[in-house]
Protein backbone atom coordinates (compact mmCIF):
# COMPACT_ATOMS: atom_id res chain seq x y z
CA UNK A 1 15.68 -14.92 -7.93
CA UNK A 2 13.89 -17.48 -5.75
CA UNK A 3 10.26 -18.51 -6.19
CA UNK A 4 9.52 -17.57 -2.72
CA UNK A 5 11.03 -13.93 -2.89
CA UNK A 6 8.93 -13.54 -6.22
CA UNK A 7 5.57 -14.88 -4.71
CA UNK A 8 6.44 -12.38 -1.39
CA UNK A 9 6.44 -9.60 -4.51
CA UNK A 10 3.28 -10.94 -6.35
CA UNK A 11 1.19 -11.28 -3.07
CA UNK A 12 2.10 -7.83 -1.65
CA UNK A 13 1.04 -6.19 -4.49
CA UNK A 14 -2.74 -8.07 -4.97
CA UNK A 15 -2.87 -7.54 -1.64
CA UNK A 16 -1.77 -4.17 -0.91
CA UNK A 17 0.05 -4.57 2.54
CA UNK A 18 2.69 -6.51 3.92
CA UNK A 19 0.16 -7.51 6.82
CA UNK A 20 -2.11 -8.97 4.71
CA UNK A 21 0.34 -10.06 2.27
CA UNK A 22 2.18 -12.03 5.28
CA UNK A 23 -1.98 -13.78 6.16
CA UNK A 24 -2.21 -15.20 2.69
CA UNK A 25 1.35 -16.76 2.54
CA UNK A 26 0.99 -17.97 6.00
CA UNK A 27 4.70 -16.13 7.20
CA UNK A 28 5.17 -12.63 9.76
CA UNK A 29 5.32 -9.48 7.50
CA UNK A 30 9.00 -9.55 8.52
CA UNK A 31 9.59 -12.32 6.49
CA UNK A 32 7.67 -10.92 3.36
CA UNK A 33 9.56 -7.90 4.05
CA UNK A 34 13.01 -9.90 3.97
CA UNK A 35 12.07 -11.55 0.56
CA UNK A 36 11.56 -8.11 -0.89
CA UNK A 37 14.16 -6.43 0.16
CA UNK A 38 16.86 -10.16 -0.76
CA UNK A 39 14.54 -9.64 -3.89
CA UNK A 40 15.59 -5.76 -4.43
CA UNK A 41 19.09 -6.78 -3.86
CA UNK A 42 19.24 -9.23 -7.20
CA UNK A 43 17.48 -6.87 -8.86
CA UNK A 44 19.58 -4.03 -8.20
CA UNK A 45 16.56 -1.81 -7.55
CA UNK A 46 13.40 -0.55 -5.72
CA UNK A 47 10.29 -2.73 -6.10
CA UNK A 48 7.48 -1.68 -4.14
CA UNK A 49 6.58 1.97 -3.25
CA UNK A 50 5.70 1.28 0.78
CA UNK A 51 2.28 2.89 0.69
CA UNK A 52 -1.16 1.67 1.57
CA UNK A 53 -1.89 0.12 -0.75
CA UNK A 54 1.63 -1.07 -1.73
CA UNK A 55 2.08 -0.23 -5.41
CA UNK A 56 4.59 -1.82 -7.42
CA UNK A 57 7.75 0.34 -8.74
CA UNK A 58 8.16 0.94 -12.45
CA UNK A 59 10.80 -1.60 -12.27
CA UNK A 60 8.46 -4.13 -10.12
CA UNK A 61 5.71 -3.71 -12.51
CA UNK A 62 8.41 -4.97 -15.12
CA UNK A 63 8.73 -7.67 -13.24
CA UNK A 64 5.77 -8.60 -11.94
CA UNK A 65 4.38 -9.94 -15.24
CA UNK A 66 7.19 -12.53 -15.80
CA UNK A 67 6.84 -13.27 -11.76
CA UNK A 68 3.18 -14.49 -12.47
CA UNK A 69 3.89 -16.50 -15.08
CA UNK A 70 7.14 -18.56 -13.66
CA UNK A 71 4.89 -18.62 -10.37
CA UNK A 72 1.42 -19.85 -12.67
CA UNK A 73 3.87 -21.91 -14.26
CA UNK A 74 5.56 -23.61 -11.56
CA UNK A 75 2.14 -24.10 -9.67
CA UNK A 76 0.39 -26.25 -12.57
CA UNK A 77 3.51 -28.32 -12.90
CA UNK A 78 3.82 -28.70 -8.96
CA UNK A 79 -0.12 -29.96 -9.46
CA UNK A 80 1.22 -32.16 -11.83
CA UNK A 81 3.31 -34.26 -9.87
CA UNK A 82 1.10 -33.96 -7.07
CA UNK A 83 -2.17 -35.35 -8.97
CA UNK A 84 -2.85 -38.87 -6.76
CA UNK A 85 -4.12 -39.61 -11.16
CA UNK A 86 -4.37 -38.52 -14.25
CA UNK A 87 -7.24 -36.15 -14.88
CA UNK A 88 -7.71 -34.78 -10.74
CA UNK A 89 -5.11 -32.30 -10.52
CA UNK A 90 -5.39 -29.48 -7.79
CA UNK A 91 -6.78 -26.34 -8.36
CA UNK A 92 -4.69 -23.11 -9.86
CA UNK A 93 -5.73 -19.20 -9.33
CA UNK A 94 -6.03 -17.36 -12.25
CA UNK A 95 -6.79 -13.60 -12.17
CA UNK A 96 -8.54 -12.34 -15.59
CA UNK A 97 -10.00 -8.43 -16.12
CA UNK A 98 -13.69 -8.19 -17.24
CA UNK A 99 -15.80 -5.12 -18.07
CA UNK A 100 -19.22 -4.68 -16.39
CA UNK A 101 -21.71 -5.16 -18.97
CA UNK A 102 -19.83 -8.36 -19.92
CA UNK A 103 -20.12 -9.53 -16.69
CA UNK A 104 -23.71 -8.52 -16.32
CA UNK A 105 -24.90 -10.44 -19.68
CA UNK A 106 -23.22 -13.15 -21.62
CA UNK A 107 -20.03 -13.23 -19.06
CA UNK A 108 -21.72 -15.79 -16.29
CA UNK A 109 -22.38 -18.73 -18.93
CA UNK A 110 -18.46 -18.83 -19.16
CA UNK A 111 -18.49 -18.82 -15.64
CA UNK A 112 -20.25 -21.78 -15.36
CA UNK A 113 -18.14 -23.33 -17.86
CA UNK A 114 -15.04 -22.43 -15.95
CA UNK A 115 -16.31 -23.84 -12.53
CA UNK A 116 -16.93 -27.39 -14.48
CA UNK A 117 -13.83 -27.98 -15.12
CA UNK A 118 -12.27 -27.90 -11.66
CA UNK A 119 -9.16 -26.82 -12.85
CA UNK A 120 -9.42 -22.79 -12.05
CA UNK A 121 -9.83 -20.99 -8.95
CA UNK A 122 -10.61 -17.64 -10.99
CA UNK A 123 -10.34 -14.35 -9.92
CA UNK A 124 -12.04 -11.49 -11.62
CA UNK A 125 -11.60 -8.02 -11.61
CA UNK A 126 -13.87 -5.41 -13.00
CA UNK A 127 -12.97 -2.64 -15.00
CA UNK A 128 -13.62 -0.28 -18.41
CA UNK A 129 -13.14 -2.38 -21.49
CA UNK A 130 -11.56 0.71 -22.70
CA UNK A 131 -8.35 -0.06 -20.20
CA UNK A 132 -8.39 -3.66 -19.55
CA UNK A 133 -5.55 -3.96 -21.54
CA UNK A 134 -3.51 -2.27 -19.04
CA UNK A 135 -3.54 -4.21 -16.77
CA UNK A 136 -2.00 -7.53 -18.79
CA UNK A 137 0.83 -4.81 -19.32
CA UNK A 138 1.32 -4.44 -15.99
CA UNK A 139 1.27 -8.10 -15.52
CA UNK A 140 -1.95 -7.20 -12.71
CA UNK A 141 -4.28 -10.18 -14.48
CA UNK A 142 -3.68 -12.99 -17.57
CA UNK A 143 -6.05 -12.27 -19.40
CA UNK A 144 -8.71 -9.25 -20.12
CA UNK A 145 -11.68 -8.94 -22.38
CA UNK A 146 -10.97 -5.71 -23.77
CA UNK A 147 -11.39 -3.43 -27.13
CA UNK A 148 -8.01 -3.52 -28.33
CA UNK A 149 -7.58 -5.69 -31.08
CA UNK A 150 -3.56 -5.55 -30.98
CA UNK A 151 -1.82 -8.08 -29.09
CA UNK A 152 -0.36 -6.74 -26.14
CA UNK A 153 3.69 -7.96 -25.49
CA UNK A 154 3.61 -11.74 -25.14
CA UNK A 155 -0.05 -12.60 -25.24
CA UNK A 156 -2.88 -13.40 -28.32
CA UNK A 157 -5.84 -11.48 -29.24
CA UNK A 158 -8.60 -13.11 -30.39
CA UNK A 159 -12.07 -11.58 -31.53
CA UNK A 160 -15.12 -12.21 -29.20
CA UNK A 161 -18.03 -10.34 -30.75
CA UNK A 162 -19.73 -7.38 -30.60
CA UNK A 163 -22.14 -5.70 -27.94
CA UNK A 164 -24.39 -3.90 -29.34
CA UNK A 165 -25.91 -0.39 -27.41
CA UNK A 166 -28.95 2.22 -28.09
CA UNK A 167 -30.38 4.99 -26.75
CA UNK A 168 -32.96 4.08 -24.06
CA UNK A 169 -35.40 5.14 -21.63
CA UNK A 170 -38.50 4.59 -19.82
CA UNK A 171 -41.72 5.03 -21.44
CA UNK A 172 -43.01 7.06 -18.63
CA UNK A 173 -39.41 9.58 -18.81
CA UNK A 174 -39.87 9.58 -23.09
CA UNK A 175 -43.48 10.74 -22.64
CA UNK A 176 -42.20 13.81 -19.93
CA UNK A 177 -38.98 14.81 -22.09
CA UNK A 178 -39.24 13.60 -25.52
CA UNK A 179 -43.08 14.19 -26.59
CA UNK A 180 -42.13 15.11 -29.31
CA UNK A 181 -38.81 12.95 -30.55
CA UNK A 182 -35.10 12.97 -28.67
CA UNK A 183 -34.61 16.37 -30.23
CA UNK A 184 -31.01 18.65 -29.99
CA UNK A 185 -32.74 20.85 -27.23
CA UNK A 186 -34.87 18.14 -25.64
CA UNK A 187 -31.77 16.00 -25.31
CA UNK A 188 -29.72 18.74 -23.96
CA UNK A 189 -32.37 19.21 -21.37
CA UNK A 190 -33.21 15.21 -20.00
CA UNK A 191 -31.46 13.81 -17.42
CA UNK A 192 -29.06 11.48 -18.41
CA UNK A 193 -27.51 8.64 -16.47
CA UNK A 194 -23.81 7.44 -17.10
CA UNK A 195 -21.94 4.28 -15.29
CA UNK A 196 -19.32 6.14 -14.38
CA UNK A 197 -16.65 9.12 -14.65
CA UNK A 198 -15.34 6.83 -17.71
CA UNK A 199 -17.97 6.20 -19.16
CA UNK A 200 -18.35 8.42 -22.53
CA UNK A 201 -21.29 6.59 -24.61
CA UNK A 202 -23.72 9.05 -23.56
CA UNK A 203 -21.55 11.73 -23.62
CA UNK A 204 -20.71 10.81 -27.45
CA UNK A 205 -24.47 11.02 -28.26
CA UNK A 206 -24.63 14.61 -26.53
CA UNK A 207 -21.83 15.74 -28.31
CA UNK A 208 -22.96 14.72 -31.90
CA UNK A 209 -26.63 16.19 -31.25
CA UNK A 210 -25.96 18.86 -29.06
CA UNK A 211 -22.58 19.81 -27.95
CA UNK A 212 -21.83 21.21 -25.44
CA UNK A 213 -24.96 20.19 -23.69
CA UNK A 214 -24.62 19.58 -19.49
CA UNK A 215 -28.34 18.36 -18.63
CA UNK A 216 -28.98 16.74 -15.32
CA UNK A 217 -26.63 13.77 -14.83
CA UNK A 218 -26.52 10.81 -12.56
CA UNK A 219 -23.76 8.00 -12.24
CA UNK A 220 -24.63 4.41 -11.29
CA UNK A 221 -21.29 2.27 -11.29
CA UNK A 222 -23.57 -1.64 -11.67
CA UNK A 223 -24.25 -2.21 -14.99
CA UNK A 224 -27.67 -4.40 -13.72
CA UNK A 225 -28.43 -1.30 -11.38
CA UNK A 226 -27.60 1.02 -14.12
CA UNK A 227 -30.15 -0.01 -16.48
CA UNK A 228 -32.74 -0.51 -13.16
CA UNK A 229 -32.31 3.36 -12.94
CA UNK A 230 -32.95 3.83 -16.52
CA UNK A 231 -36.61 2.01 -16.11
CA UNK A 232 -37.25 3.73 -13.29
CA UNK A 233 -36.85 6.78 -15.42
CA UNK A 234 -33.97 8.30 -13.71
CA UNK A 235 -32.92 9.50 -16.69
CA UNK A 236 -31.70 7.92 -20.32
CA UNK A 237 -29.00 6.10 -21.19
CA UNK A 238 -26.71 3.76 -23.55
CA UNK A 239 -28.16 0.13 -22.81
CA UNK A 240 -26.89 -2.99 -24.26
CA UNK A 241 -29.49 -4.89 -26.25
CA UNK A 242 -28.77 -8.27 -23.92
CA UNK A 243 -30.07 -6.16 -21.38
CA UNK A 244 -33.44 -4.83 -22.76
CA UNK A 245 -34.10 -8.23 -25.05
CA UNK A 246 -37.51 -7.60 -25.26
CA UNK A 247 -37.23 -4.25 -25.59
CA UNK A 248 -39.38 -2.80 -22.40
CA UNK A 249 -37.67 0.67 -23.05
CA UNK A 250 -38.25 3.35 -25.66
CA UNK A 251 -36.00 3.87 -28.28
CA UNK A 252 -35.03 7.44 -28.60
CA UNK A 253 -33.11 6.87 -32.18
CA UNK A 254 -33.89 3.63 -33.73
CA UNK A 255 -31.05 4.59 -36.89
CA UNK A 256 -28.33 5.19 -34.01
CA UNK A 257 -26.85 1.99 -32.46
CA UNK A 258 -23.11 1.84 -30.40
CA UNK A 259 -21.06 -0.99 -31.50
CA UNK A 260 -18.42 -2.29 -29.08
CA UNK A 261 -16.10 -4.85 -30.64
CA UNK A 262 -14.88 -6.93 -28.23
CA UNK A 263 -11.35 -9.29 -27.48
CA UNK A 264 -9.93 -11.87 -25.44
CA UNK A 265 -6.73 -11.47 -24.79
CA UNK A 266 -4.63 -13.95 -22.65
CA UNK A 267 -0.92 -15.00 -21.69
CA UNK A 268 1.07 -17.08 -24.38
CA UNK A 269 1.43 -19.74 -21.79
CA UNK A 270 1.17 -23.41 -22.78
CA UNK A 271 -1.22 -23.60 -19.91
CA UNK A 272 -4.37 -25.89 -19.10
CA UNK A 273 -5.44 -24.08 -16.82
CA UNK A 274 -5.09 -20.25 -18.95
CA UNK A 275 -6.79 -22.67 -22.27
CA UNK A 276 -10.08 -23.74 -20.42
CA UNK A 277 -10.57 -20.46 -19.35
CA UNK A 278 -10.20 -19.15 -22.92
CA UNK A 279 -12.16 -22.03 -24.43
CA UNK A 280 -14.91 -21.32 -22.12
CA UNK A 281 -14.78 -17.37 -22.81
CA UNK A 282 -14.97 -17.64 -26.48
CA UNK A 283 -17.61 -20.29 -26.31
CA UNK A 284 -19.97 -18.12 -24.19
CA UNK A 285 -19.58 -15.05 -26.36
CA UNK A 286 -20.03 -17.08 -29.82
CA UNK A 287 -23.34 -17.31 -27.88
CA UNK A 288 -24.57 -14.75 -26.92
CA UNK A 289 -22.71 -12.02 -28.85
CA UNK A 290 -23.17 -10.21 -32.51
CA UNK A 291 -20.76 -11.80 -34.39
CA UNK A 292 -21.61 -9.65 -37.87
């Protein structure tokens, strides 16, 4: 299998059509399709599905992880010989998975950190912490923050922190639905506001209070826009305490808190790039996170 022919694979796939596949690589989409198909042919097997977006075969997916990494791989040590000196080498992509609240609290110090060291042109997708994971199994990113403590296939976990989340609203909503406490039956009635058709934190609440319970729902996928709806007193909701740190909202149950343990997981790859990313990741969360 050539480099190029494995590159055509990984760039049709982040990109989702041979069209645009064929922009970023600077060829015609009949040569990415050639280096598929020459590609298919060593591999004795269908890669790609040819839909819109293109979506990567069970086989391909099995082979898109070790694709990344010969192609990461073979990048940093072409930026090694190409380094004009020690200490100035080019720039490497590097796609990582983050979930939204991360990235809407303690997640932009590492950021910053990242961008200092001029070695990383990151990329980073968004999804539920809850799935992450998946997506290092597929070989889609490097390396995820994510809940899962086990090391998935070929990479380390290590520990982060913990975000911590409570019941919240607006004083203004608490004084029209909860006069008298966040009760089973007032609870069951007050609009609620979830991020999205994953989220279940507010959903677990409902269920331990009052199952069963469907009040008035609303879904706002932006964590930052998310809590803005909460003190606007769209409803109530599960809000991280980095987000209320002075706590402007009311409390519905000061005994209940939502503890989400948090991981870094990343490629075994004897990497520079892949380590300043990590060092700067589990710097920023020593930070900012719980770490009881």
């Amino acid at each position: 299998m050539e480099l190029d022919q494995l590159r055509a694979l990984v760039t049709v796939v982040d990109h989702g059509t041979f069209e645009a596949a064929a922009a970023a690589l600077h060829i015609t989409p009949s040569a990415v399709s050639q280096r598929i198909k020459a590609l298919e042919v060593s591999a004795g097997s269908v890669l790609v599905q040819r839909s819109r977006p293109v979506r990567p075969t069970e086989r391909g997916a099995a082979l898109l992880r070790s694709a990344r990494q010969l192609l990461h791989l073979a990048d940093e040590a072409w930026s090694d010989l190409r380094s004009p000196a020690a200490g100035s080498r080019p720039r490497v992509r590097l796609p990582i998975v983050v979930n939204a609240d991360s990235i809407a609290t303690w997640f932009p110090e590492a950021l910053a950190a990242i961008a200092g060291t001029g070695l990383v042109d990151l990329e980073v997708r968004r999804d539920d912490e809850h799935v992450t994971a998946d997506l290092l199994r597929t070989g889609e990113v490097m390396a995820a923050v994510t809940t899962e403590p086990t090391p998935v296939q070929g990479c380390r976990a290590r520990r982060l922190g913990t975000m911590v989340y409570r019941a919240k609203a607006a004083r203004s909503f608490v004084r029209q639905w909860f006069p008298d406490g966040a009760s089973p039956d007032a609870l069951a009635a007050a609009p609620v506001v979830h991020f999205d058709r994953k989220d279940r934190m507010q959903r677990t609440v409902l269920d331990s209070v009052a199952p069963g319970a469907e009040p008035p729902a609303t879904f706002v996928p932006d964590s930052s826009q998310f809590v803005a709806a909460i003190r606007h007193g769209v409803g109530w909701g599960m809000v991280p305490d980095l987000q209320d740190p002075r706590d402007l909202l009311v409390n519905l149950d000061p005994r209940r808190t939502d503890r989400v343990e948090l991981f870094w997981q990343a490629w075994k790859l004897s990497s520079p790039a892949l380590d300043a990313v990590t060092a700067a990741v589990v710097a920023a969360a020593a930070a900012q996170l719980h770490q009881g």
